[in-house]
N, C-alpha and C. Protein backbone atom coordinates (compact mmCIF):
# COMPACT_ATOMS: atom_id res chain seq x y z
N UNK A 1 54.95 -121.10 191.79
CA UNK A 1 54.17 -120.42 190.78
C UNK A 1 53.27 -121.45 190.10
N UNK A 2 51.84 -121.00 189.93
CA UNK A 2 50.88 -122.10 189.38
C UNK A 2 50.43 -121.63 188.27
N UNK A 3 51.48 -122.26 186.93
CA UNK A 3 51.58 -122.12 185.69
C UNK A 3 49.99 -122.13 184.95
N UNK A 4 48.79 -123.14 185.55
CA UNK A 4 47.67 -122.97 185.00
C UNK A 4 47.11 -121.53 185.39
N UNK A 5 47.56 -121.70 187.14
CA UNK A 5 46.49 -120.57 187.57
C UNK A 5 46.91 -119.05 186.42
N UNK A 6 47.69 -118.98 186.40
CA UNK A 6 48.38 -117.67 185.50
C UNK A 6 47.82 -117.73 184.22
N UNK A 7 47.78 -118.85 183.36
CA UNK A 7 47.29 -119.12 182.30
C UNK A 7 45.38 -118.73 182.12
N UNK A 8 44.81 -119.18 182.88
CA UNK A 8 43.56 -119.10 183.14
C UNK A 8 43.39 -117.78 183.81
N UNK A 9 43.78 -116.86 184.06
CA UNK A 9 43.50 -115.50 184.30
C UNK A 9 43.70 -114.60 183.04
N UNK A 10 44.80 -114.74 182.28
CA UNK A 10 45.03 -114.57 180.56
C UNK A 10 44.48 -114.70 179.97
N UNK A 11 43.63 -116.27 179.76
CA UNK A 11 43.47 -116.82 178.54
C UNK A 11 41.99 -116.05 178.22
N UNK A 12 40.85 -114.92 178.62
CA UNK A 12 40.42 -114.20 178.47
C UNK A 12 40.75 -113.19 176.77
N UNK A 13 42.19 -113.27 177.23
CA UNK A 13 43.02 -112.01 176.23
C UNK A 13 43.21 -112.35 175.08
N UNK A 14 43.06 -113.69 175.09
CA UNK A 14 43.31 -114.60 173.30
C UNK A 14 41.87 -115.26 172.81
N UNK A 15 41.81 -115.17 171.41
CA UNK A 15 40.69 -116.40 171.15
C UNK A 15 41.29 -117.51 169.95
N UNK A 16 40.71 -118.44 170.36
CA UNK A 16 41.11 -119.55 169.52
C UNK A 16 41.23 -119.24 167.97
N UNK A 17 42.52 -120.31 167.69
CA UNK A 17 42.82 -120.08 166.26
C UNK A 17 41.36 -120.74 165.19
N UNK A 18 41.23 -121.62 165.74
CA UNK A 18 39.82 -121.72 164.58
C UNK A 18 38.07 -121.38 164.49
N UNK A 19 37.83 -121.07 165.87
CA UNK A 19 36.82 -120.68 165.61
C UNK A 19 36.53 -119.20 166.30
N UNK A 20 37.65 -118.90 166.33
CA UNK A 20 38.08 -116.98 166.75
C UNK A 20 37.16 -116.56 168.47
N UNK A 21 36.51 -117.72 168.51
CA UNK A 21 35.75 -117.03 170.21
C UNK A 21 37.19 -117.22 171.12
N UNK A 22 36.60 -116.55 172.32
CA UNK A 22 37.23 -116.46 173.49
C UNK A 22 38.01 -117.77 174.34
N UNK A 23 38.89 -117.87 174.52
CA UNK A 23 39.92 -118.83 175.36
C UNK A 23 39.65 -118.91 176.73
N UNK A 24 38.96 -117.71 177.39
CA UNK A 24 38.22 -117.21 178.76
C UNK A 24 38.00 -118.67 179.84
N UNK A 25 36.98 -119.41 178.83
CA UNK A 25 36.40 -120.42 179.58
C UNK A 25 36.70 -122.30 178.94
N UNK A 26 38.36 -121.76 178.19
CA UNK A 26 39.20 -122.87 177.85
C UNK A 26 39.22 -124.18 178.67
N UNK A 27 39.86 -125.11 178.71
CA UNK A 27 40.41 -126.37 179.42
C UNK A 27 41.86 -125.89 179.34
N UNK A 28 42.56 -126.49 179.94
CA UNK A 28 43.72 -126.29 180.34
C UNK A 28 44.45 -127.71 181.03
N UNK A 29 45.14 -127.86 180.05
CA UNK A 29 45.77 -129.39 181.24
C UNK A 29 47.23 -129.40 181.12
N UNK A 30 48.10 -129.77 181.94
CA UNK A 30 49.62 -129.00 181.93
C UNK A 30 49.88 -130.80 181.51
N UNK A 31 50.57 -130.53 180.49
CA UNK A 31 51.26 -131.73 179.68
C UNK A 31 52.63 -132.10 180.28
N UNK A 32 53.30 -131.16 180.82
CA UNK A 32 54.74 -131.27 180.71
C UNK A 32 55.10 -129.93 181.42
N UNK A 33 56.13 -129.73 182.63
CA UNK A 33 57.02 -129.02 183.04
C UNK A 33 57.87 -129.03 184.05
N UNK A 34 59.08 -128.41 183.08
CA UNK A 34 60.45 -128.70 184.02
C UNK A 34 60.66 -127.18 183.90
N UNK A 35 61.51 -126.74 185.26
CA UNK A 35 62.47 -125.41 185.65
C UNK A 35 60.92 -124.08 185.25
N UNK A 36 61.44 -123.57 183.87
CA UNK A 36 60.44 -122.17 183.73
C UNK A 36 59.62 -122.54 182.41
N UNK A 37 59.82 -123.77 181.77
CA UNK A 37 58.93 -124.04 181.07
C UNK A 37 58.47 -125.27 180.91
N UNK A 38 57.04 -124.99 180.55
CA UNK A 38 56.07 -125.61 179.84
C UNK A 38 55.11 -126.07 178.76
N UNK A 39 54.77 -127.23 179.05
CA UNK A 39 54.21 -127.48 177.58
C UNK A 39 52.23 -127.68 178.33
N UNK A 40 51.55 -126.78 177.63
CA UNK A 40 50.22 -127.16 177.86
C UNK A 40 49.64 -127.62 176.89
N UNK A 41 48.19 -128.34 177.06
CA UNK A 41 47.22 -128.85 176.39
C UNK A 41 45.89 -127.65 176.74
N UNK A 42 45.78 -126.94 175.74
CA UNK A 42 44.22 -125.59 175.54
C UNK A 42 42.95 -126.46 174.81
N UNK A 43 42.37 -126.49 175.28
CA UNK A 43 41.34 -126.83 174.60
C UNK A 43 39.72 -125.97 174.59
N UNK A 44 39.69 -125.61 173.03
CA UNK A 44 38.73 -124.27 173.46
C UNK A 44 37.02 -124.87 173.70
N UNK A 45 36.08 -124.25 174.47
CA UNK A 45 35.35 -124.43 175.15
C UNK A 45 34.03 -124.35 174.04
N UNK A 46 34.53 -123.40 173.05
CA UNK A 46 33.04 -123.93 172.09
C UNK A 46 33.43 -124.37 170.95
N UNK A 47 34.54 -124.50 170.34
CA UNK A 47 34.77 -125.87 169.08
C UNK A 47 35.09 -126.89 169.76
N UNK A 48 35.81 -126.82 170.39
CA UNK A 48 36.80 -127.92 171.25
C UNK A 48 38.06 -128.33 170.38
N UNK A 49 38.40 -127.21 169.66
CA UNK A 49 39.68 -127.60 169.47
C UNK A 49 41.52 -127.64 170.10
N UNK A 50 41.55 -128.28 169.71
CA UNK A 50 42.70 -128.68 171.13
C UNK A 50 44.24 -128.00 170.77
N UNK A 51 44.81 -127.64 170.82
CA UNK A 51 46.09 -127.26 170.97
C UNK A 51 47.36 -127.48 171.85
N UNK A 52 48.26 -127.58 171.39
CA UNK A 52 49.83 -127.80 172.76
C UNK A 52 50.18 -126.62 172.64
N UNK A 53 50.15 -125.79 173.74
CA UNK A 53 51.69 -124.26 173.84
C UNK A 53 52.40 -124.39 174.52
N UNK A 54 53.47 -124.06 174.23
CA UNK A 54 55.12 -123.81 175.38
C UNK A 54 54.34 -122.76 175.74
N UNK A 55 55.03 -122.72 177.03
CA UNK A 55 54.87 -121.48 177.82
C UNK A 55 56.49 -121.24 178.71
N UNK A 56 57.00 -120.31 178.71
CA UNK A 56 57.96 -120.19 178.85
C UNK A 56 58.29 -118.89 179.82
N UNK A 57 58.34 -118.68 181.23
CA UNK A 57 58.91 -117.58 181.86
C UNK A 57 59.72 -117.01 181.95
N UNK A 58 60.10 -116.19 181.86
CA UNK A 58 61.48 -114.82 182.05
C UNK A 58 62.30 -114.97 183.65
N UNK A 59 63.26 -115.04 183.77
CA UNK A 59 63.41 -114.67 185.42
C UNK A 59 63.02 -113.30 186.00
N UNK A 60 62.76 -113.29 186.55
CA UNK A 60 62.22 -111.49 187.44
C UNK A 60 63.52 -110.62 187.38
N UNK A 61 63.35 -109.41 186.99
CA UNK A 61 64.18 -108.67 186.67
C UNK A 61 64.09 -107.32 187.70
N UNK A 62 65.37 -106.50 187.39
CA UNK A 62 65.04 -105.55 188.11
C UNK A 62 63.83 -104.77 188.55
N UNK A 63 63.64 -104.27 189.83
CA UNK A 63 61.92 -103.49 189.79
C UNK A 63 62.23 -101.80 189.41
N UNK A 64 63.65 -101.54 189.44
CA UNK A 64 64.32 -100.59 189.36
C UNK A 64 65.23 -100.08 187.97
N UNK A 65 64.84 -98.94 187.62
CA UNK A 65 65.47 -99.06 186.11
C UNK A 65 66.63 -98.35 186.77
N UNK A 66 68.06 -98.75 186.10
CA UNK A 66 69.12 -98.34 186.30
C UNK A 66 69.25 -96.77 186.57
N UNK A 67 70.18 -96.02 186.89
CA UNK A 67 70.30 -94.77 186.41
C UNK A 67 71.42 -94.03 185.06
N UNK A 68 71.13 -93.55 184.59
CA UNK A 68 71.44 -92.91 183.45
C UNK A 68 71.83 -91.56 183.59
N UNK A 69 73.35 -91.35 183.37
CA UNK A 69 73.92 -90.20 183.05
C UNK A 69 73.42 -89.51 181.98
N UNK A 70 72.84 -88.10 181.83
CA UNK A 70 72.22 -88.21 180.64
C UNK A 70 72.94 -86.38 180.59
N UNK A 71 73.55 -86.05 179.64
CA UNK A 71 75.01 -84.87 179.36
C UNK A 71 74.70 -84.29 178.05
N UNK A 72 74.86 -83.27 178.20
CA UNK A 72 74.91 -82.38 176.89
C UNK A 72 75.97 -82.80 175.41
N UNK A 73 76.91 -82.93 176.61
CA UNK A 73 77.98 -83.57 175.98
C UNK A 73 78.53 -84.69 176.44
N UNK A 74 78.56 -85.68 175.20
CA UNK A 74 79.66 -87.06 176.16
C UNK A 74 80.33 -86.59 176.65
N UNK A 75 81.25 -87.70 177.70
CA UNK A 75 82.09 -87.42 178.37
C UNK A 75 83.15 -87.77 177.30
N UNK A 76 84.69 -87.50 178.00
CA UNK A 76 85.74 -87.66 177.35
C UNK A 76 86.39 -89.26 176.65
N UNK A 77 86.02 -90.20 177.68
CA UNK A 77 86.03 -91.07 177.46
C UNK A 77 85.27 -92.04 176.68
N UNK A 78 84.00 -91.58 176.74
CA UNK A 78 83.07 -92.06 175.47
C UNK A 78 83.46 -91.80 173.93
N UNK A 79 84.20 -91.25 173.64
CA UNK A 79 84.43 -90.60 172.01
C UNK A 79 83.49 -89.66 171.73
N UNK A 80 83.39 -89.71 170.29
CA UNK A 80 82.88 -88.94 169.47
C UNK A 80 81.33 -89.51 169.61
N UNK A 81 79.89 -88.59 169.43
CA UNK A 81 78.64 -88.30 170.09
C UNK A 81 78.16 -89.01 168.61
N UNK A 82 77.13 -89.78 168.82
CA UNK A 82 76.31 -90.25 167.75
C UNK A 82 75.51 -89.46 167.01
N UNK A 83 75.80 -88.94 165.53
CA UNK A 83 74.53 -88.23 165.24
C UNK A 83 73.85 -88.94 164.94
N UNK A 84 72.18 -87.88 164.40
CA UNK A 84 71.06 -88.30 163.55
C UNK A 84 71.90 -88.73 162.59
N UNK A 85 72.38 -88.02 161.77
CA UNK A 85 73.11 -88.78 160.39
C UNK A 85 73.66 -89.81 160.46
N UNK A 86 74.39 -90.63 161.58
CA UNK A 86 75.09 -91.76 161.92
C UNK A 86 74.50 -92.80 161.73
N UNK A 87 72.83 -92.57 162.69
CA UNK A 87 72.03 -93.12 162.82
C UNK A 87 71.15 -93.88 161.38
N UNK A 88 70.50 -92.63 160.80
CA UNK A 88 70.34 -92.71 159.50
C UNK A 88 71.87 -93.55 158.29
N UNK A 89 72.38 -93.46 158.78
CA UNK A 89 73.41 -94.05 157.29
C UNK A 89 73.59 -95.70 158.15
N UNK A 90 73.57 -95.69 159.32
CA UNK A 90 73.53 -97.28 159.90
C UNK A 90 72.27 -97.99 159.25
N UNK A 91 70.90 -97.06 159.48
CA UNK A 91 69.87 -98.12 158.86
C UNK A 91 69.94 -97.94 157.87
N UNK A 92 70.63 -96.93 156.77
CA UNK A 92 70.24 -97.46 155.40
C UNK A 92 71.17 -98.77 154.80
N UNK A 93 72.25 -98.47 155.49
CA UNK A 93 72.92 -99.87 155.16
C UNK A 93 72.33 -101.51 155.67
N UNK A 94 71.98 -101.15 156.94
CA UNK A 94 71.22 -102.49 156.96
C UNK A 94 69.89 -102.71 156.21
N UNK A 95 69.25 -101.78 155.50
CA UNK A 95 68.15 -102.11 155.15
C UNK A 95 68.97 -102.80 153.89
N UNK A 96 69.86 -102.05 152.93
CA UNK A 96 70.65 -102.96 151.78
C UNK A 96 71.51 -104.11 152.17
N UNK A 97 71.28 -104.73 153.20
CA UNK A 97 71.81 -105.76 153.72
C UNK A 97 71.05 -107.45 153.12
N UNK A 98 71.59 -108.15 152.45
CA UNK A 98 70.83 -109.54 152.15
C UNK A 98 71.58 -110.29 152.80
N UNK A 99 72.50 -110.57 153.70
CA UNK A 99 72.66 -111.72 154.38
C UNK A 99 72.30 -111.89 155.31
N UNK A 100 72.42 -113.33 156.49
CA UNK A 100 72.37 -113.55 157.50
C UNK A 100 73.10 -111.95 158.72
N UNK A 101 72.74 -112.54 159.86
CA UNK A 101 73.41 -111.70 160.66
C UNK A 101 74.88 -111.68 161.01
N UNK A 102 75.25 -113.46 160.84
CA UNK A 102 76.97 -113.86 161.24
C UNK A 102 77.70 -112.97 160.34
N UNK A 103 76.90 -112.67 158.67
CA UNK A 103 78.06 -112.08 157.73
C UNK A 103 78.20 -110.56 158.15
N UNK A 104 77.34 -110.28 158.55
CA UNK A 104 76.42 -108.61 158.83
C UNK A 104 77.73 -108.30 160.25
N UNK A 105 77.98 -109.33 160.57
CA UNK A 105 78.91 -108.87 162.04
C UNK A 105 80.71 -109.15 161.79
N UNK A 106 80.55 -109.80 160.28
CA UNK A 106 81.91 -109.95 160.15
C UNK A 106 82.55 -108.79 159.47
């Protein structure tokens, strides 16, 4: 996989943080990469301001979405069926939530 070539077909889709034009017709120089990531050097084409980004890939995932039992009623073994109201009283409590997440799970 040719981390610039991918980059330079994109970089169309962004424009630079300081002078807001197009990334399209950027520089591009690969600073650094090991396994699925990288570190580049952008440099935009009409300020010339320069930047470092990670760039970082996903592994390829299914092309196939699972299948899904989808029932009027749970089954027996699932329990009791989630309502709207369940739903609703879960986010209102997390919205009154001020801690971290570790306390939120204890």
């Amino acid at each position: 996989m040719d981390v610039l070539d991918i980059l330079r077909r994109q970089a169309g889709r962004f424009q630079c943080p300081k002078c807001g034009q197009s990334l399209a017709e950027c520089q591009l120089e690969m600073v650094t990469h090991h396994d699925d990531q990288s570190l580049v050097k952008v440099t935009c084409a009409h300020c010339q301001d320069t930047r470092l980004i990670a760039v970082a890939f996903a592994a390829e995932t299914e092309t196939e979405a699972p299948a899904i039992d989808v029932r009027d009623e749970p089954a027996e073994d699932l329990g009791v069926a989630i309502s709207a109201d369940d739903v609703l009283d879960a986010r209102l409590a997390l919205a009154g939530h001020a801690g971290d997440l570790e306390s939120l799970l204890r």
